[in-house]
N, C-alpha and C. Protein backbone atom coordinates (compact mmCIF):
# COMPACT_ATOMS: atom_id res chain seq x y z
N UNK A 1 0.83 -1.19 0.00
CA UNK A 1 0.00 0.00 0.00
C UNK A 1 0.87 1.25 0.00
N UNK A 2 0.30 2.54 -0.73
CA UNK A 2 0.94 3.71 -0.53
C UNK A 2 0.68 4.22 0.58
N UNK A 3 0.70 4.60 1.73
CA UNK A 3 0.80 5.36 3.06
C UNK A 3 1.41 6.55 3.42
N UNK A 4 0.71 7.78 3.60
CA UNK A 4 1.08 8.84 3.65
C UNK A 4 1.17 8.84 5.18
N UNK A 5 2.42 9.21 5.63
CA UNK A 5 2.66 9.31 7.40
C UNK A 5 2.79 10.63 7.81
N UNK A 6 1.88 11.36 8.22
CA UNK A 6 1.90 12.93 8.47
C UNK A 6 2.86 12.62 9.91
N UNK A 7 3.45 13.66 10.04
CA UNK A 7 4.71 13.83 11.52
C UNK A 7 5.71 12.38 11.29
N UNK A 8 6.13 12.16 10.00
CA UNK A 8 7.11 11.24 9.95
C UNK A 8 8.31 11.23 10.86
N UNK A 9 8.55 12.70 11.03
CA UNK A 9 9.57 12.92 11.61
C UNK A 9 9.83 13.00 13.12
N UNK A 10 8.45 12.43 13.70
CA UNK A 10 8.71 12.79 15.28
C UNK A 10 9.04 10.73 15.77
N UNK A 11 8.91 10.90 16.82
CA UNK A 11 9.27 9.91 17.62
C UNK A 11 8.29 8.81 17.18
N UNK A 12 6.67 9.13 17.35
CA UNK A 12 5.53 7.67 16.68
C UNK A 12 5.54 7.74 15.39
N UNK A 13 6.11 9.16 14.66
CA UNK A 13 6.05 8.87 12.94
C UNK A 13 7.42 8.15 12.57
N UNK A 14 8.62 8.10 13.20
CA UNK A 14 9.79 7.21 12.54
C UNK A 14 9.27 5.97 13.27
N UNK A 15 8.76 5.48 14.01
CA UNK A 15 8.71 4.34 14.51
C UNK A 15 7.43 3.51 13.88
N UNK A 16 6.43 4.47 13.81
CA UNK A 16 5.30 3.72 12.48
C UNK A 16 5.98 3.65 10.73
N UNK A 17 6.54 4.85 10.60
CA UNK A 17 7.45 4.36 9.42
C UNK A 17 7.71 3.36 9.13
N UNK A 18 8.82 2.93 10.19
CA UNK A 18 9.74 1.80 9.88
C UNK A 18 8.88 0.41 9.82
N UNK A 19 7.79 0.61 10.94
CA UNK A 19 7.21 -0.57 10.93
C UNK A 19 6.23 -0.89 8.97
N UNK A 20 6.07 -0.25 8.65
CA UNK A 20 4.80 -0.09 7.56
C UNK A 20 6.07 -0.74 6.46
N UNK A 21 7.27 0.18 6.60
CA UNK A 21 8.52 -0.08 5.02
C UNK A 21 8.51 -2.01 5.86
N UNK A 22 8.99 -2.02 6.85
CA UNK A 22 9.23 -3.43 7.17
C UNK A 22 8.44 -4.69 6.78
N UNK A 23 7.09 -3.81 6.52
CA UNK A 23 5.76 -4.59 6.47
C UNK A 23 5.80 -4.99 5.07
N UNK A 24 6.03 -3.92 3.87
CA UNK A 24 6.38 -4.05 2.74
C UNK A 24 5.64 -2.60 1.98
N UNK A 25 5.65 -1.79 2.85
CA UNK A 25 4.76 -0.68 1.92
C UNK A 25 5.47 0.40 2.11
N UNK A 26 4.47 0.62 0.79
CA UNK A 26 5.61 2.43 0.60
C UNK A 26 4.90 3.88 1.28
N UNK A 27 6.27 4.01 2.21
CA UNK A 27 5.66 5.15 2.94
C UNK A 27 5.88 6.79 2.50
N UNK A 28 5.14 7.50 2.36
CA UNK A 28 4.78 8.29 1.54
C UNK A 28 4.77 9.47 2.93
N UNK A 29 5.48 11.09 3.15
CA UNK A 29 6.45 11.55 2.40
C UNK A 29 7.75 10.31 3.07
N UNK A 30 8.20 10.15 2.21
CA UNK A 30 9.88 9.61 2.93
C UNK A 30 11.01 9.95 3.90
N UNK A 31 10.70 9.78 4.88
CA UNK A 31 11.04 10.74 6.31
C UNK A 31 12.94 10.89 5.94
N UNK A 32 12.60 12.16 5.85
CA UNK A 32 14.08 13.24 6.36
C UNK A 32 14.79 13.92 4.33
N UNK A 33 13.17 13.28 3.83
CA UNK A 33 13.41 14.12 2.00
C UNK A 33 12.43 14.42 1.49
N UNK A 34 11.17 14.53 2.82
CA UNK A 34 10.38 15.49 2.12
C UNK A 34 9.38 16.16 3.27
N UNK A 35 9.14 17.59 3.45
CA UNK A 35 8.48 18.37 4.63
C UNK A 35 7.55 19.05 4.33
N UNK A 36 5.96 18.56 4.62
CA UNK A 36 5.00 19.26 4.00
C UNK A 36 4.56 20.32 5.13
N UNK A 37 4.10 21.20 5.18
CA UNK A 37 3.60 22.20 6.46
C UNK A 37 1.80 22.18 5.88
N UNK A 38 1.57 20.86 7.15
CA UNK A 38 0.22 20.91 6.61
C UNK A 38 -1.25 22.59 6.88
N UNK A 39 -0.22 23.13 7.89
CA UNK A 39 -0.92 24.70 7.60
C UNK A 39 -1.31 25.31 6.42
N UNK A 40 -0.11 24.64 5.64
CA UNK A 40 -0.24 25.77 4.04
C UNK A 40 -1.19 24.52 3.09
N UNK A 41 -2.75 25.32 3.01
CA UNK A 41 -3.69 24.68 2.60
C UNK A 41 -3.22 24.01 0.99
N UNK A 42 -2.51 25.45 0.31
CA UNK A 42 -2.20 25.19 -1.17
C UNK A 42 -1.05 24.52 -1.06
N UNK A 43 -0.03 24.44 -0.56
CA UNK A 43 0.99 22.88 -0.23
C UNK A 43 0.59 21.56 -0.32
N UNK A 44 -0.68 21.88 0.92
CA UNK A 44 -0.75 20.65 1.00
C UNK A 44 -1.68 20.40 -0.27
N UNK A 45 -2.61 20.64 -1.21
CA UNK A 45 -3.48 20.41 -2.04
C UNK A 45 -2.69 20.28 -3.06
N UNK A 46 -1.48 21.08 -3.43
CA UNK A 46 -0.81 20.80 -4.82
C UNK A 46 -0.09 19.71 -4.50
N UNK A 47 0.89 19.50 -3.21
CA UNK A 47 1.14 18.29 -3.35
C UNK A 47 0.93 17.11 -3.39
N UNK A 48 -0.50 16.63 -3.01
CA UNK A 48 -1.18 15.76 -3.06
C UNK A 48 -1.56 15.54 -4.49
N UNK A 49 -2.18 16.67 -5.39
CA UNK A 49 -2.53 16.85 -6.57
C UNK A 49 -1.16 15.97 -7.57
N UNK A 50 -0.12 16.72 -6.84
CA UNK A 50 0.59 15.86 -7.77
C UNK A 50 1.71 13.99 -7.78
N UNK A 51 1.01 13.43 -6.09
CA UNK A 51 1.39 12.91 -5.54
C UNK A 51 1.07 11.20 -6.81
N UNK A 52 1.45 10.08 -6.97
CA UNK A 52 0.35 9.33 -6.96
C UNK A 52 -0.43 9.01 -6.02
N UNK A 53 -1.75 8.07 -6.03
CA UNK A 53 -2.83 8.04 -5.31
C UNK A 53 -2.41 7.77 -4.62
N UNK A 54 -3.29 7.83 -2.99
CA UNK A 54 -2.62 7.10 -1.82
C UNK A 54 -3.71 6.37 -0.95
N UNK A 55 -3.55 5.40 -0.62
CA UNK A 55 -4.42 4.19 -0.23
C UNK A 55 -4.77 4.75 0.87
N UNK A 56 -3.73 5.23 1.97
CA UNK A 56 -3.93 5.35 3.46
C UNK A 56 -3.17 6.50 3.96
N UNK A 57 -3.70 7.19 4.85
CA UNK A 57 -3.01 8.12 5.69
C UNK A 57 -2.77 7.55 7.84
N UNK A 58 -1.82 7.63 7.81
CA UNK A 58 -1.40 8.06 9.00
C UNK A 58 -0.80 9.06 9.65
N UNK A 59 -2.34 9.74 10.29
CA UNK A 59 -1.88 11.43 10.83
C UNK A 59 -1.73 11.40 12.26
N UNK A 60 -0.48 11.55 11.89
CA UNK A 60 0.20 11.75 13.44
C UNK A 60 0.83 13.18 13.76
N UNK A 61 1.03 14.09 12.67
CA UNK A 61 1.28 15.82 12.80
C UNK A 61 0.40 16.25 13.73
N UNK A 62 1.12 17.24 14.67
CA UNK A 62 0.56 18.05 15.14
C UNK A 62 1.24 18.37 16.31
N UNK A 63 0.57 19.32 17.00
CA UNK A 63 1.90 20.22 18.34
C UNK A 63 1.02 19.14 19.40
N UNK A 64 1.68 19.35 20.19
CA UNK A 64 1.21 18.12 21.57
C UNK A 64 1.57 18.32 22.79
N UNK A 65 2.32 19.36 22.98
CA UNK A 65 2.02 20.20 24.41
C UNK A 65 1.01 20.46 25.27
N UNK A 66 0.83 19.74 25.99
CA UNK A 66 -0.46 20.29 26.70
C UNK A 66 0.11 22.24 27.55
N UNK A 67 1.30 21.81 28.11
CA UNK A 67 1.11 23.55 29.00
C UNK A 67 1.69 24.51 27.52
N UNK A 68 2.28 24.24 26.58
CA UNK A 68 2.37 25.02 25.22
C UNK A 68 0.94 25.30 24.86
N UNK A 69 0.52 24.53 24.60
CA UNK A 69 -0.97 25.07 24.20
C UNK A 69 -1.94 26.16 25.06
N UNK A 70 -1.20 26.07 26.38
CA UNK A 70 -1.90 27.24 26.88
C UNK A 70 -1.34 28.57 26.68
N UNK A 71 -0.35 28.60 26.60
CA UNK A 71 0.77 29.37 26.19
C UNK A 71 -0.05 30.07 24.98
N UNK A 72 0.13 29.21 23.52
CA UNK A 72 -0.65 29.49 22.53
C UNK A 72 -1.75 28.91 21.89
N UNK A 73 -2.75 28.79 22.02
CA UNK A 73 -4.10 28.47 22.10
C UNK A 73 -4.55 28.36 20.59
N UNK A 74 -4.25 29.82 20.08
CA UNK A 74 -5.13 29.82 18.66
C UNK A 74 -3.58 28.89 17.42
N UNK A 75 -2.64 28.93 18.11
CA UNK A 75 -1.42 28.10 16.77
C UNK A 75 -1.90 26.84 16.85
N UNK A 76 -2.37 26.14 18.07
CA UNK A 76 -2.64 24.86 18.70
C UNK A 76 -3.94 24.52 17.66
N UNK A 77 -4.94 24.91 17.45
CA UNK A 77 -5.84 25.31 16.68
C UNK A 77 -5.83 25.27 15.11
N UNK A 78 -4.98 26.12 14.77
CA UNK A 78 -4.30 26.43 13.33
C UNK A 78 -3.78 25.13 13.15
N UNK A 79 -2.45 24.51 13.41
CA UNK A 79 -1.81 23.15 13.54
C UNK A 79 -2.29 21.96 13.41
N UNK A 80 -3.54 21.98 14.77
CA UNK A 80 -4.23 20.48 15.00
C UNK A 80 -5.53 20.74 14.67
N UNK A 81 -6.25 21.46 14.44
CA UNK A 81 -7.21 21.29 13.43
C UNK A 81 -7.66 21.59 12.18
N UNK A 82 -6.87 23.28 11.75
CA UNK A 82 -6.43 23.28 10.13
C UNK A 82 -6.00 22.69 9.94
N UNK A 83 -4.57 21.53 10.50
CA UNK A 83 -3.73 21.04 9.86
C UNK A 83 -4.67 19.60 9.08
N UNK A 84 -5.19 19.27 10.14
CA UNK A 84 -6.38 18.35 9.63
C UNK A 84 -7.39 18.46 8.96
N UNK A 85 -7.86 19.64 8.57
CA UNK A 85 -8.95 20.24 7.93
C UNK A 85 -7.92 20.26 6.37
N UNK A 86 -7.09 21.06 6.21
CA UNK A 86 -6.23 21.16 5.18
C UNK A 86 -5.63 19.42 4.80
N UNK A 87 -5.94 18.43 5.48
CA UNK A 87 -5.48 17.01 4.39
C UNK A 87 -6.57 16.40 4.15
N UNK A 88 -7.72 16.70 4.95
CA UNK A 88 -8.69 16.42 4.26
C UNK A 88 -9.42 16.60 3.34
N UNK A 89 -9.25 18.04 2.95
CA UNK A 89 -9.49 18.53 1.92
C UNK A 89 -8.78 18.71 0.58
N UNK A 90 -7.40 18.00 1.08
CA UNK A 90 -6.37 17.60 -0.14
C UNK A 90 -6.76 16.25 -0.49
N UNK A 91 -7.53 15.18 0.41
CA UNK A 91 -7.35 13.96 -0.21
C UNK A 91 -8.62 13.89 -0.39
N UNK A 92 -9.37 15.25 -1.07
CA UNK A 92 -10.21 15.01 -2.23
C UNK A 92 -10.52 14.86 -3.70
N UNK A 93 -8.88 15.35 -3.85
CA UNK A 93 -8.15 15.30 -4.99
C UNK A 93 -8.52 14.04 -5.85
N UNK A 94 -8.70 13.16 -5.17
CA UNK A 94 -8.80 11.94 -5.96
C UNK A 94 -10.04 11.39 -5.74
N UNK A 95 -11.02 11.72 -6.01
CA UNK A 95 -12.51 11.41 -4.94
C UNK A 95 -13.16 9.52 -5.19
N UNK A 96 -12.35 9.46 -6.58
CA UNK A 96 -12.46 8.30 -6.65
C UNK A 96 -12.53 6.94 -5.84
N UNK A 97 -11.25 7.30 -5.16
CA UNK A 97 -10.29 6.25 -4.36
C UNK A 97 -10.46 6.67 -3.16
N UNK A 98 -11.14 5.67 -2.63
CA UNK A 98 -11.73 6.20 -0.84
C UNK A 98 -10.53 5.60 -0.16
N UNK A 99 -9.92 6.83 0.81
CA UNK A 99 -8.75 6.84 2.08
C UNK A 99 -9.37 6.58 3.01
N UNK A 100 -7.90 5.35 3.69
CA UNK A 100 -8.15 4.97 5.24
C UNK A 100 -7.79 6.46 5.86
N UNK A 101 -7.93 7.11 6.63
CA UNK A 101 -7.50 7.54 7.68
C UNK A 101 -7.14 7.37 9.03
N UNK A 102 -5.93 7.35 9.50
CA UNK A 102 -5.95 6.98 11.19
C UNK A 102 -5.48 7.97 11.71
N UNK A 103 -6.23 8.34 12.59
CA UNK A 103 -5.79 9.71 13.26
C UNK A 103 -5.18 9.48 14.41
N UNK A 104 -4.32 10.01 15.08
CA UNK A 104 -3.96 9.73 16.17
C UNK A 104 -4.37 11.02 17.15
N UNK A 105 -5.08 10.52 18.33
CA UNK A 105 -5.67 11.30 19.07
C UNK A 105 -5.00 11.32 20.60
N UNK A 106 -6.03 11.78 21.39
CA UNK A 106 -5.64 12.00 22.75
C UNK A 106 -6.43 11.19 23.55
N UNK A 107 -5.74 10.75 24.69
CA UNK A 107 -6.77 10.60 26.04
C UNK A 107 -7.44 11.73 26.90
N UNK A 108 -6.36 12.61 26.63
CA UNK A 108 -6.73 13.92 27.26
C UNK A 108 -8.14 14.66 26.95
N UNK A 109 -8.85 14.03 25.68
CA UNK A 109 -10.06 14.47 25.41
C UNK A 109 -11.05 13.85 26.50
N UNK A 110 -10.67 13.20 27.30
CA UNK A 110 -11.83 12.39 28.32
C UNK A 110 -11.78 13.64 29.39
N UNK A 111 -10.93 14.36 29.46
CA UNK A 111 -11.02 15.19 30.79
C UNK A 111 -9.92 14.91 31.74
N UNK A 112 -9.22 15.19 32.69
CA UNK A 112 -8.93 15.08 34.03
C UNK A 112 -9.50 14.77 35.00
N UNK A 113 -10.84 14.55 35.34
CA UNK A 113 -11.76 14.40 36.37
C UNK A 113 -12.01 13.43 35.89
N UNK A 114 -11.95 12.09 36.03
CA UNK A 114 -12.99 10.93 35.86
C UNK A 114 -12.52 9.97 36.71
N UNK A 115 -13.33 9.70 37.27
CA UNK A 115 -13.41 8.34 38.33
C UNK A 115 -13.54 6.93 37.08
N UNK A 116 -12.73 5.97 37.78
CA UNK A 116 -13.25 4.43 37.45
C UNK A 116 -12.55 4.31 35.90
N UNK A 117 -13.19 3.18 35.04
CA UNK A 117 -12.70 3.25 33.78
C UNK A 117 -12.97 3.41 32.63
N UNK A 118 -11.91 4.22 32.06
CA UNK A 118 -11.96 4.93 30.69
C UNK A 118 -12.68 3.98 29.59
N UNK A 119 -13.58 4.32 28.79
CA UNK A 119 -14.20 3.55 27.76
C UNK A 119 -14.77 4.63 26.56
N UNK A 120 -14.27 4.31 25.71
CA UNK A 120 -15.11 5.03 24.23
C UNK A 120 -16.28 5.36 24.19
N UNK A 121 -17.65 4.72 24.90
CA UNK A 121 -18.62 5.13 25.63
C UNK A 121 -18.32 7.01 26.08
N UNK A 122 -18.02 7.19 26.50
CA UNK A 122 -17.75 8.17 27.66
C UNK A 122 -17.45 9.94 26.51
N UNK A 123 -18.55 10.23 26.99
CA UNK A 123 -18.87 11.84 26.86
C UNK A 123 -17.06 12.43 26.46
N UNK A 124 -16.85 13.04 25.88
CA UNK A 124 -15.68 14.27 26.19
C UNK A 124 -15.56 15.58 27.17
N UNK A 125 -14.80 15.19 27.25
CA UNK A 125 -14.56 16.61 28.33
C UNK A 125 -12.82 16.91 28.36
N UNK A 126 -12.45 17.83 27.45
CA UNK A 126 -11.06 18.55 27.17
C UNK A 126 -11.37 19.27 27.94
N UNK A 127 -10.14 19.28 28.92
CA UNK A 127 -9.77 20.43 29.68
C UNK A 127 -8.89 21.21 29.52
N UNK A 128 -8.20 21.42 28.63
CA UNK A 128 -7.13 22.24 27.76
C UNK A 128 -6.73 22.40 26.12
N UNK A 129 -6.46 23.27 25.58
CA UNK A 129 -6.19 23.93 24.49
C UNK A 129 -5.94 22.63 23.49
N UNK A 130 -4.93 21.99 23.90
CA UNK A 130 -4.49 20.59 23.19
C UNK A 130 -5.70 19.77 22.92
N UNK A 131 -6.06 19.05 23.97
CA UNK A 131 -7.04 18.42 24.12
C UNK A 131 -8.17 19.06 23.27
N UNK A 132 -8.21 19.96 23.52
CA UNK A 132 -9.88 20.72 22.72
C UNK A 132 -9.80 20.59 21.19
N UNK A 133 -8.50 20.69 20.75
CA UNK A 133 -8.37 20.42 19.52
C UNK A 133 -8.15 19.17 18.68
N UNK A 134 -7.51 18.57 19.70
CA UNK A 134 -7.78 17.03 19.51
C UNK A 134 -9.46 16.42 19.29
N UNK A 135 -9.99 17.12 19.76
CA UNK A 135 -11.47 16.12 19.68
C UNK A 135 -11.99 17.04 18.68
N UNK A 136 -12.16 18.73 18.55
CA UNK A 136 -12.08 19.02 17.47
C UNK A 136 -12.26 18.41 15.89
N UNK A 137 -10.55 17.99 15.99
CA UNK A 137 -10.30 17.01 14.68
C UNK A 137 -10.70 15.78 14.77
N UNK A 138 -11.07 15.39 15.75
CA UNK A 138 -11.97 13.90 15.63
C UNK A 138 -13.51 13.71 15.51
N UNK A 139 -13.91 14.95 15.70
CA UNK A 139 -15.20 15.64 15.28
C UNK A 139 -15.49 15.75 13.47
N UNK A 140 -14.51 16.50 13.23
CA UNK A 140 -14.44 16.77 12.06
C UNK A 140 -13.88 15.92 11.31
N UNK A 141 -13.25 14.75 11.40
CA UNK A 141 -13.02 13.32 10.89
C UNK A 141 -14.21 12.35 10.78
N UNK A 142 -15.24 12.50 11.60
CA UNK A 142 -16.09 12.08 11.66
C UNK A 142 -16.97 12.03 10.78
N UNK A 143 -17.49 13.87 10.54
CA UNK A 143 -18.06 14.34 9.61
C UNK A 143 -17.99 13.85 8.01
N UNK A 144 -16.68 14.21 8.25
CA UNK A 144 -15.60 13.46 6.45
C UNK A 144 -16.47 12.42 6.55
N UNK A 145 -16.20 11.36 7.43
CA UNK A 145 -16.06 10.24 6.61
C UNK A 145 -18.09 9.37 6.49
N UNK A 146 -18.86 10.43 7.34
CA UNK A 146 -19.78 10.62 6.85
C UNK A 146 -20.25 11.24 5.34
N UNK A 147 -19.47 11.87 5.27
CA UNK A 147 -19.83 13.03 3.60
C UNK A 147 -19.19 11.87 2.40
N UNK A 148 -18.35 11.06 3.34
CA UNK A 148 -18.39 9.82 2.46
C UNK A 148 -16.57 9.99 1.50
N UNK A 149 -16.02 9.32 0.70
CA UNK A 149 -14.10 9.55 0.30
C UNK A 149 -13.19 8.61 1.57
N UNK A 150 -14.22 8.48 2.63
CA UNK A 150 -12.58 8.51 3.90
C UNK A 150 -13.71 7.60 4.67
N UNK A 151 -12.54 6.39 5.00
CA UNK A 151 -12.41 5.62 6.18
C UNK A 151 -11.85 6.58 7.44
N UNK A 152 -12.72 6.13 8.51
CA UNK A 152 -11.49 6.80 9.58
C UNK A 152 -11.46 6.02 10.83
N UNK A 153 -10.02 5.52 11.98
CA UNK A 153 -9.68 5.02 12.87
C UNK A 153 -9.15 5.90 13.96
N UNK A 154 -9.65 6.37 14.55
CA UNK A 154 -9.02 7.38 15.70
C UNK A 154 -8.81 6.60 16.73
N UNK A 155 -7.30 6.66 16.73
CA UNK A 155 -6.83 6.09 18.07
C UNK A 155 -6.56 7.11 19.00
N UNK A 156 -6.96 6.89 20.52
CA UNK A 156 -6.86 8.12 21.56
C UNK A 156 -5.70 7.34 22.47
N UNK A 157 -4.60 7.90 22.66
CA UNK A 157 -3.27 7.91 22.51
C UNK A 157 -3.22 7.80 24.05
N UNK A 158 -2.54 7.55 25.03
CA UNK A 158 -2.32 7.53 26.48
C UNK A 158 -0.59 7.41 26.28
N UNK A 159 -0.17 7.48 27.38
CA UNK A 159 1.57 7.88 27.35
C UNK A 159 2.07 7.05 26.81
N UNK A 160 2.34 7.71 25.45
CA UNK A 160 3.20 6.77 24.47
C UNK A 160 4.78 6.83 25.12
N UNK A 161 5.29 5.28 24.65
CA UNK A 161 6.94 5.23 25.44
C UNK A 161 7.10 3.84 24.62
N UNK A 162 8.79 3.47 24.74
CA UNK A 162 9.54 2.76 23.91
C UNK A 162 10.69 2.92 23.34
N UNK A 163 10.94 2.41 21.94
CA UNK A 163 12.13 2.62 21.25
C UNK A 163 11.98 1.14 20.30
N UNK A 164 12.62 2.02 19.40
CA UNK A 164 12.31 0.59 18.11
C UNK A 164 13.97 1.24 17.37
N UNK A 165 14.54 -0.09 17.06
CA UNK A 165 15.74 0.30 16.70
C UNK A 165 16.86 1.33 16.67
N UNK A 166 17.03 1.99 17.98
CA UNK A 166 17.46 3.17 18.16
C UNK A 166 16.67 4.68 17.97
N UNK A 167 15.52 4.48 18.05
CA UNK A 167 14.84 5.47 17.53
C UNK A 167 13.97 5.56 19.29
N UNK A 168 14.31 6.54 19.67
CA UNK A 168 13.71 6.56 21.47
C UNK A 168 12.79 8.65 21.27
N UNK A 169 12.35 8.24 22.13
CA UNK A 169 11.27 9.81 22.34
C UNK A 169 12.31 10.53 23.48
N UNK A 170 12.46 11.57 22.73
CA UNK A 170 13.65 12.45 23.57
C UNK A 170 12.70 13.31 24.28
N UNK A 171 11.81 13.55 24.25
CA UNK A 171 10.78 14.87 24.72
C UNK A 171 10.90 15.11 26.10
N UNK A 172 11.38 16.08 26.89
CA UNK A 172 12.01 15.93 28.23
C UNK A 172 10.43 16.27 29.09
N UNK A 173 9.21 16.74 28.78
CA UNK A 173 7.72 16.77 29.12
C UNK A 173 7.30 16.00 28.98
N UNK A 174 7.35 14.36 28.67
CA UNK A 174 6.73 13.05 28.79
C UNK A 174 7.28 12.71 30.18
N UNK A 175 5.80 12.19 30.78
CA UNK A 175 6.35 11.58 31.97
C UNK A 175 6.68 10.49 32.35
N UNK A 176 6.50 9.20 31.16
CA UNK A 176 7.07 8.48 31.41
C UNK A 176 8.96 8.06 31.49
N UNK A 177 9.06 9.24 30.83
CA UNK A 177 10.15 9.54 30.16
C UNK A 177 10.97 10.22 31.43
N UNK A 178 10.58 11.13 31.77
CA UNK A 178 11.05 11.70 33.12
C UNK A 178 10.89 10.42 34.45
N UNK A 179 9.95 9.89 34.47
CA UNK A 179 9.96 8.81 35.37
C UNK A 179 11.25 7.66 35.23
N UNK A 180 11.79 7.62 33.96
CA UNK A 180 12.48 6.48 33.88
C UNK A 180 13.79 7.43 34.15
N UNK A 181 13.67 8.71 33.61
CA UNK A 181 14.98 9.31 34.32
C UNK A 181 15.92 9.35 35.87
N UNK A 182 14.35 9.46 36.14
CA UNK A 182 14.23 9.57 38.14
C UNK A 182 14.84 8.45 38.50
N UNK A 183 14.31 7.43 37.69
CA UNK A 183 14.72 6.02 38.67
C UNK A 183 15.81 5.65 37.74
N UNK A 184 17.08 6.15 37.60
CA UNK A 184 18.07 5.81 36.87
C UNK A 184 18.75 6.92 37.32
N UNK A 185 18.43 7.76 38.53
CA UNK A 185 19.09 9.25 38.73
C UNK A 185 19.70 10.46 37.89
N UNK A 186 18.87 10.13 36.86
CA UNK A 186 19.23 11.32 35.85
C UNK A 186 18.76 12.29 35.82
N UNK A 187 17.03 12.68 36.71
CA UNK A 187 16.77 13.58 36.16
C UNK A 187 16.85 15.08 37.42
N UNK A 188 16.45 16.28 36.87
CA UNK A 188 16.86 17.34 37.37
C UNK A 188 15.86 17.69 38.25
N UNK A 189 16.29 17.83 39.76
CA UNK A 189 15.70 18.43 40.35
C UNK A 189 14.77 19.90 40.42
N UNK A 190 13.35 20.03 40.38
CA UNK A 190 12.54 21.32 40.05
C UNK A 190 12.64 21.69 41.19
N UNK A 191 12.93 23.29 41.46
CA UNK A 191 11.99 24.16 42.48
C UNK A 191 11.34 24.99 42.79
């Protein structure tokens, strides 16, 4: 399959990469020779326009800061839900050929307040900028794939951690990541 991997370049896009080329498919842009800024609506539409077809998307772009996003609210916005609004509306280009989509989402759309256990069942409640936009675009994924062109799989994401062939999540704001620091005495005391 052709597979377009939006955020090839972060920590779950080289590590879904590798897994998909391993699998036997061609992953589509080719991480570290080609950088689309899915903000720029006409980028992303001409390059798709001139892409061949593509079977599947895996969208994993987007900012993911939760205290950044409070910081900046409306880029968080622009990013994670234009950015998603702008490939959806590029992979109409081909209206023929109906796209998987898998979005990669948040847990953080359930809220902070919830007792007991988490289930897909369960109302939303974003309590921050990130989060709000996350369900946002899973709102509006929804819609798509009602209006019909697009499959869609939204996975809601909880603390991603690992490493697949040398490829590890450097992000010093993951806490699992800081947790494994602590207990290996690496990491820096806050005060």
């Amino acid at each position: 399959m052709r597979i377009l991997v939006t955020g090839a370049g972060g920590f779950v896009g080289r590590a879904v990469s590798r897994h998909l080329q391993v699998h036997g498919h061609l992953v589509l842009p080719w991480p570290g020779r080609h950088r689309l800024d899915l903000t720029d609506m006409h980028a992303v539409k001409g390059w798709l326009e001139e892409a061949d077809p593509i079977d599947a998307v895996v969208h994993l772009a987007g900012a993911s800061t939760v205290r950044e996003s409070w910081q900046d609210p409306a880029r968080y916005y622009a990013t994670n839900l234009g950015g998603t609004a702008n490939l959806l509306a590029g992979l109409r280009v081909n209206p023929g050929q109906p796209v998987r989509v898998v979005f990669a989402s948040t847990s953080a759309v359930y809220g902070s307040h919830r007792d007991g256990t988490l289930s897909e069942d369960l109302d939303l409640r974003p309590s921050n900028p990130y989060a709000a936009t996350k369900a946002a675009a899973e709102q509006l994924l929804e819609y798509e794939t009602l209006a019909g062109g697009i499959g869609t799989t939204t996975l809601r994401l909880f603390n991603v951690a690992g490493g697949l062939d040398g490829i590890v999540d450097s992000n010093p704001t993951r806490i699992i990541n800081n947790c494994l620091r602590a207990a290996a005495g690496r990491s820096r005391r806050s005060t």
